[in-house]
N, C-alpha and C. Protein backbone atom coordinates (compact mmCIF):
# COMPACT_ATOMS: atom_id res chain seq x y z
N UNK A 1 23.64 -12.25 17.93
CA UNK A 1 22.78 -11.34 18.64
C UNK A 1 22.30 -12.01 19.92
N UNK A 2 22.55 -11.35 21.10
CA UNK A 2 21.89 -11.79 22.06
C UNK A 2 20.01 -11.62 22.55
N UNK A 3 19.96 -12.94 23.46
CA UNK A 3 18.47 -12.65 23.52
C UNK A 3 18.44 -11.43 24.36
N UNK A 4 16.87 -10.75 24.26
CA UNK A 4 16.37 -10.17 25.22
C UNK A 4 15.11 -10.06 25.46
N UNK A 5 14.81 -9.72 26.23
CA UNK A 5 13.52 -9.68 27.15
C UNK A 5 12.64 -8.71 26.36
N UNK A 6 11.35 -8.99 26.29
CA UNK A 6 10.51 -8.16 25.31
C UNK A 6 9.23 -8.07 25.81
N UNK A 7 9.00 -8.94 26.92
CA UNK A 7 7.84 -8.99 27.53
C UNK A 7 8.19 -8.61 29.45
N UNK A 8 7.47 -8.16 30.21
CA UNK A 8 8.16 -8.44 31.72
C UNK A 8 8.96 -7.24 32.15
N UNK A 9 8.89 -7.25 33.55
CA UNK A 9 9.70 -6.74 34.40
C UNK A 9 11.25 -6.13 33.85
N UNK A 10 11.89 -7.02 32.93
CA UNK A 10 13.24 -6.46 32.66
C UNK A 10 13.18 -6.34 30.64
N UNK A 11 11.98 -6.22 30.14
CA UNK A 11 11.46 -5.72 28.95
C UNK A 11 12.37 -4.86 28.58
N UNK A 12 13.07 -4.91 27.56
CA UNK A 12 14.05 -4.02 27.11
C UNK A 12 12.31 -2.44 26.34
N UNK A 13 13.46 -1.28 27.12
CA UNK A 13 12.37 0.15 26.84
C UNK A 13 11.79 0.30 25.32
N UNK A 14 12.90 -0.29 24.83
CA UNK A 14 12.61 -0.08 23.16
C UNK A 14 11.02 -1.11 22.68
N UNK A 15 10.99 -2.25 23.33
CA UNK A 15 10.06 -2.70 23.41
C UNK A 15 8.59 -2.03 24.08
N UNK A 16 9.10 -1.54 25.28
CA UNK A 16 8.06 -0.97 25.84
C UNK A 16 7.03 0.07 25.30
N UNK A 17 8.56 0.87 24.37
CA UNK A 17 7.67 2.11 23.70
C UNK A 17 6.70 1.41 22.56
N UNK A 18 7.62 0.71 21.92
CA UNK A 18 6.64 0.03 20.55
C UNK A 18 4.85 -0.79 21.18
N UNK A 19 5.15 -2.06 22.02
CA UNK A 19 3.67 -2.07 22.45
C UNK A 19 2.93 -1.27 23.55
N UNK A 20 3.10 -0.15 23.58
CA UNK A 20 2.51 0.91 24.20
C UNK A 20 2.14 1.67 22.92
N UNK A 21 2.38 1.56 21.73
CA UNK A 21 1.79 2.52 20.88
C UNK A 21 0.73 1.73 20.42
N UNK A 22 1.50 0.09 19.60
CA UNK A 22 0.22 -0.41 18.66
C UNK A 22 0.47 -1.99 19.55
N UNK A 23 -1.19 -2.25 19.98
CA UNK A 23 -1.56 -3.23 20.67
C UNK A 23 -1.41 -4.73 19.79
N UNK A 24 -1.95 -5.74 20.25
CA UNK A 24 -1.67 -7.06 19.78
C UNK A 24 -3.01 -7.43 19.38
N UNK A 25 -2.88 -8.93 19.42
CA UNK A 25 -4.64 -9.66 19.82
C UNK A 25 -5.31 -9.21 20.60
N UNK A 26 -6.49 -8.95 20.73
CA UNK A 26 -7.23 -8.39 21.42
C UNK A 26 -7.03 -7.22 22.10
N UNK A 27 -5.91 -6.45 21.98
CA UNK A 27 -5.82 -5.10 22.57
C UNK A 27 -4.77 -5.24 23.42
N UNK A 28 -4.48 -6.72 23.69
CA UNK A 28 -3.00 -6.76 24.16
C UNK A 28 -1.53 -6.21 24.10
N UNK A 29 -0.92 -5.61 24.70
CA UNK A 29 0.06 -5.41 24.57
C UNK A 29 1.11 -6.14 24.12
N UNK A 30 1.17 -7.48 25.04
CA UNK A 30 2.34 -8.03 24.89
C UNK A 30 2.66 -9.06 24.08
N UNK A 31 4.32 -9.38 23.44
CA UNK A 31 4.27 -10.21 22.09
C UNK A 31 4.39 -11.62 22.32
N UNK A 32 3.26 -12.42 21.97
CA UNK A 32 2.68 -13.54 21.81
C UNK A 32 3.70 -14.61 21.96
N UNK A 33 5.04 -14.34 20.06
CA UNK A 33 5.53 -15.54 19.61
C UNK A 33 7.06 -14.90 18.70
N UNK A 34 7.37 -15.34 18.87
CA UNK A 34 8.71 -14.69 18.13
C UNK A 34 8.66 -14.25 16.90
N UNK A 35 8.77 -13.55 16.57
CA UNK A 35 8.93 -12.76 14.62
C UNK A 35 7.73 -12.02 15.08
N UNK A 36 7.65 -11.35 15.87
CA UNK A 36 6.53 -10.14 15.97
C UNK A 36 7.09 -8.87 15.25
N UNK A 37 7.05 -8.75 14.07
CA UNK A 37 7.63 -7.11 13.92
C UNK A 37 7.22 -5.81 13.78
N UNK A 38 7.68 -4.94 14.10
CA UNK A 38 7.20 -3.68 14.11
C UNK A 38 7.41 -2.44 12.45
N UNK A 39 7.19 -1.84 12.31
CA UNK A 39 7.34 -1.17 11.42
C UNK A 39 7.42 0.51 11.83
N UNK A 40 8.61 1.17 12.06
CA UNK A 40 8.44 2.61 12.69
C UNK A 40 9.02 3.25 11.47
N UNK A 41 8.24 4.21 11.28
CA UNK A 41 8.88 5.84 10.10
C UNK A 41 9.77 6.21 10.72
N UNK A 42 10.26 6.82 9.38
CA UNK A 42 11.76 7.70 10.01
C UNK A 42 11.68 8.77 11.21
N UNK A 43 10.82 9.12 11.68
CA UNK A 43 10.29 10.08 12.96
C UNK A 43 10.36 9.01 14.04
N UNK A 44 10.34 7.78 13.62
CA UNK A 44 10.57 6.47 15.22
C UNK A 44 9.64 6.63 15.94
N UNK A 45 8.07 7.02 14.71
CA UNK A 45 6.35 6.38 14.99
C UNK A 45 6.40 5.18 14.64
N UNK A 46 5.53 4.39 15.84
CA UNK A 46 5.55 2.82 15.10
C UNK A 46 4.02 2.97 14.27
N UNK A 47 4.30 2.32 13.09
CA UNK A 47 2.92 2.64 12.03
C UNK A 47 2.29 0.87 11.87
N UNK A 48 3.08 -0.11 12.06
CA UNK A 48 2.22 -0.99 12.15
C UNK A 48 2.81 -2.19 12.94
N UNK A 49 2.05 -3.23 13.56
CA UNK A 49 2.68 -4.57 13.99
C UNK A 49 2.31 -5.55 13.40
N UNK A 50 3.20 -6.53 12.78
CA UNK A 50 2.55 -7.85 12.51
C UNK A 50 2.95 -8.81 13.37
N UNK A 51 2.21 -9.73 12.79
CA UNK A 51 2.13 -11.13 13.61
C UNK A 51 3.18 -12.09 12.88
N UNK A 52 3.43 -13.08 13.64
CA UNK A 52 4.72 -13.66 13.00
C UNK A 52 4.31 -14.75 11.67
N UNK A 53 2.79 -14.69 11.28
CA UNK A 53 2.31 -15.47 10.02
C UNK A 53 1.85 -14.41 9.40
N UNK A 54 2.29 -13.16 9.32
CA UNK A 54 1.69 -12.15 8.18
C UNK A 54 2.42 -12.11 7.08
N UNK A 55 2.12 -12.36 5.89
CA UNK A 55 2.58 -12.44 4.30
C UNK A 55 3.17 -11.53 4.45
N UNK A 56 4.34 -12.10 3.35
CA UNK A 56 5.36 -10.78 2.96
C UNK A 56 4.61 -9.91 1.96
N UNK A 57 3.43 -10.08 1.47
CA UNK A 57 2.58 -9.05 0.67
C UNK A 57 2.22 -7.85 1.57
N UNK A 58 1.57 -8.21 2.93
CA UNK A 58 0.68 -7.55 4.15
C UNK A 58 1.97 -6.67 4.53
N UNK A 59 2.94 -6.99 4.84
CA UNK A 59 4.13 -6.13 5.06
C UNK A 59 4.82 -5.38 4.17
N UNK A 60 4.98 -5.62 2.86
CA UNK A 60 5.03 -5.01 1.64
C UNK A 60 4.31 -3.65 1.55
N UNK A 61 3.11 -4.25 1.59
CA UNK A 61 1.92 -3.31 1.56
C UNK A 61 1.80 -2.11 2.36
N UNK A 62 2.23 -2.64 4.12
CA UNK A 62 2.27 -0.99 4.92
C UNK A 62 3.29 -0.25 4.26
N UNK A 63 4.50 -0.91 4.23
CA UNK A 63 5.81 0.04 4.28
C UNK A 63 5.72 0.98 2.74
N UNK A 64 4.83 0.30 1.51
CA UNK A 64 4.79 1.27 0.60
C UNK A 64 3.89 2.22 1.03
N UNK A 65 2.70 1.92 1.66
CA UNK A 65 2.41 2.83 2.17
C UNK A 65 2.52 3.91 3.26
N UNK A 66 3.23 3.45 4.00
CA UNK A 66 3.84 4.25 4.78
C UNK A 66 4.78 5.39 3.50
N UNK A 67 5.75 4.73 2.74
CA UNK A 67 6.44 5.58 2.23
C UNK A 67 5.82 6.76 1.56
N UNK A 68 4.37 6.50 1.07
CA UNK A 68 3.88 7.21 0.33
C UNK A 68 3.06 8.16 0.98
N UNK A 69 3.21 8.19 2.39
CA UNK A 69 2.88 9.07 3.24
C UNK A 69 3.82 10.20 3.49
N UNK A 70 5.22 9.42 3.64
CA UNK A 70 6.45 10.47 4.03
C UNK A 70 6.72 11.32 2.80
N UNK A 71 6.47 10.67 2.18
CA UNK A 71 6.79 11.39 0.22
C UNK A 71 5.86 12.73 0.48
N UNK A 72 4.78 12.64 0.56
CA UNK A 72 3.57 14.24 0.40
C UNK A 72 3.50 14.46 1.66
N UNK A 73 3.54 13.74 2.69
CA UNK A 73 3.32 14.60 4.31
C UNK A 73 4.69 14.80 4.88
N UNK A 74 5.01 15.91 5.45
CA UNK A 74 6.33 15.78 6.80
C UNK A 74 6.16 14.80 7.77
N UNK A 75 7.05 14.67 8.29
CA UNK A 75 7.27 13.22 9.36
C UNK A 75 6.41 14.66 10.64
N UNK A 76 5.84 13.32 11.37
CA UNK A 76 4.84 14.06 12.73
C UNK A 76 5.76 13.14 13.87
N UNK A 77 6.03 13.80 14.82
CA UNK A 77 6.46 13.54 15.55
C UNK A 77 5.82 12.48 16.73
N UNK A 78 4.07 12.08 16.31
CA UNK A 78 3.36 11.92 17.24
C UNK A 78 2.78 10.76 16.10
N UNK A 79 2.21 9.22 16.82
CA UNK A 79 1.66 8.28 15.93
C UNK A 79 0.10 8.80 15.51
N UNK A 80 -0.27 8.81 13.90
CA UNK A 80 -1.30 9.00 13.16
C UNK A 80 -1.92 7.69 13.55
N UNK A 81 -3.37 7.83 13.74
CA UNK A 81 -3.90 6.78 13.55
C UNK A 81 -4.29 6.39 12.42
N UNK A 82 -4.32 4.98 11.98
CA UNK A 82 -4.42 4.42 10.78
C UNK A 82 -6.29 3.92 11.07
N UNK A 83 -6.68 4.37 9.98
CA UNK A 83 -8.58 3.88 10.33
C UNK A 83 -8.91 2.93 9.02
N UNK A 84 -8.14 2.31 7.94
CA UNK A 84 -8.50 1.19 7.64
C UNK A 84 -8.61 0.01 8.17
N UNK A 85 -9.81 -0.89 7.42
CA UNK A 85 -9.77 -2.13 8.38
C UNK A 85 -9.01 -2.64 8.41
N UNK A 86 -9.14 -3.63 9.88
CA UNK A 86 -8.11 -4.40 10.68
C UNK A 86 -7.74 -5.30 10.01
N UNK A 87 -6.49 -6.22 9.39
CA UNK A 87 -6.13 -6.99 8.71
C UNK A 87 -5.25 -8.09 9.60
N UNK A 88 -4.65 -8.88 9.13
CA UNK A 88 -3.37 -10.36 9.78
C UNK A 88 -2.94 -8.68 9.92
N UNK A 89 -2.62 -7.66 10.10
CA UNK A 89 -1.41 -6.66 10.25
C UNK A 89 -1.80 -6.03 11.13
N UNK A 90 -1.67 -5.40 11.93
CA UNK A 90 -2.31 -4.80 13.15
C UNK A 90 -1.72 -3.33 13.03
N UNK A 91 -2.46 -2.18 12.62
CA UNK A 91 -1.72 -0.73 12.06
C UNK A 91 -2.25 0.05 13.49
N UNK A 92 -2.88 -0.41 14.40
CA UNK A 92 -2.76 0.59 15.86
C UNK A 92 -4.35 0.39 16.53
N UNK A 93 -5.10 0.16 15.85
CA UNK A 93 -6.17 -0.28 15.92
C UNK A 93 -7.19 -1.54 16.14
N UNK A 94 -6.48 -2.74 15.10
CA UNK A 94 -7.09 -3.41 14.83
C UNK A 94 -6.63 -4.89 15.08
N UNK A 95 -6.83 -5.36 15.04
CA UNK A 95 -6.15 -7.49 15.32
C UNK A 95 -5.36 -8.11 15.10
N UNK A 96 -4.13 -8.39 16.11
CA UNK A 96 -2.91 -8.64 15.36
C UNK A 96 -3.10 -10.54 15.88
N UNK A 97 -2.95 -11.03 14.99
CA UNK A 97 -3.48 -12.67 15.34
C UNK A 97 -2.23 -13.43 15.62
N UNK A 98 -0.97 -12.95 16.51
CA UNK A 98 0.21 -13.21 16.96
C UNK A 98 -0.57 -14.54 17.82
């Protein structure tokens, strides 16, 4: 796999869309440190970001929940905000400690 640009002027778009939805540390946009990952539903909403020291529990944890969203709700075309507290996981709101 080749590198690419994720931060900057030649930021690949796919990047762009993802930290334009859910911010970083401090409300930052841009990604810190490598293994930043994103988490998008099948509608290609991003539902959460972690930081590249977030437990494989903390990531576990959105994606069942995420699933258990798509299971009883239809996919929305538009990102839900997530209003639990802010965790090492950053769901659109809250502190991603990248």
């Amino acid at each position: 796999m080749a590198k690419v640009e994720v931060n900057g002027e030649h930021e690949l778009p796919l990047f762009s869309f993802l930290k334009s939805r859910i911010k970083g540390t401090l409300g930052q946009a841009s990604i810190k440190w490598n293994f930043t990952y994103f988490l998008v539903d099948r509608a290609g909403n991003p539902v959460a970001r972690f930081a590249p020291d977030s437990t494989l529990e903390e990531v576990e944890a959105q994606v069942v929940k995420m699933l258990r969203n798509t299971e009883t709700e239809p996919s929305s075309p538009t990102l839900q905000e997530d209003t639990s507290p802010p965790s090492r996981c950053d769901t659109g709101a809250g502190v991603d400690s990248a």
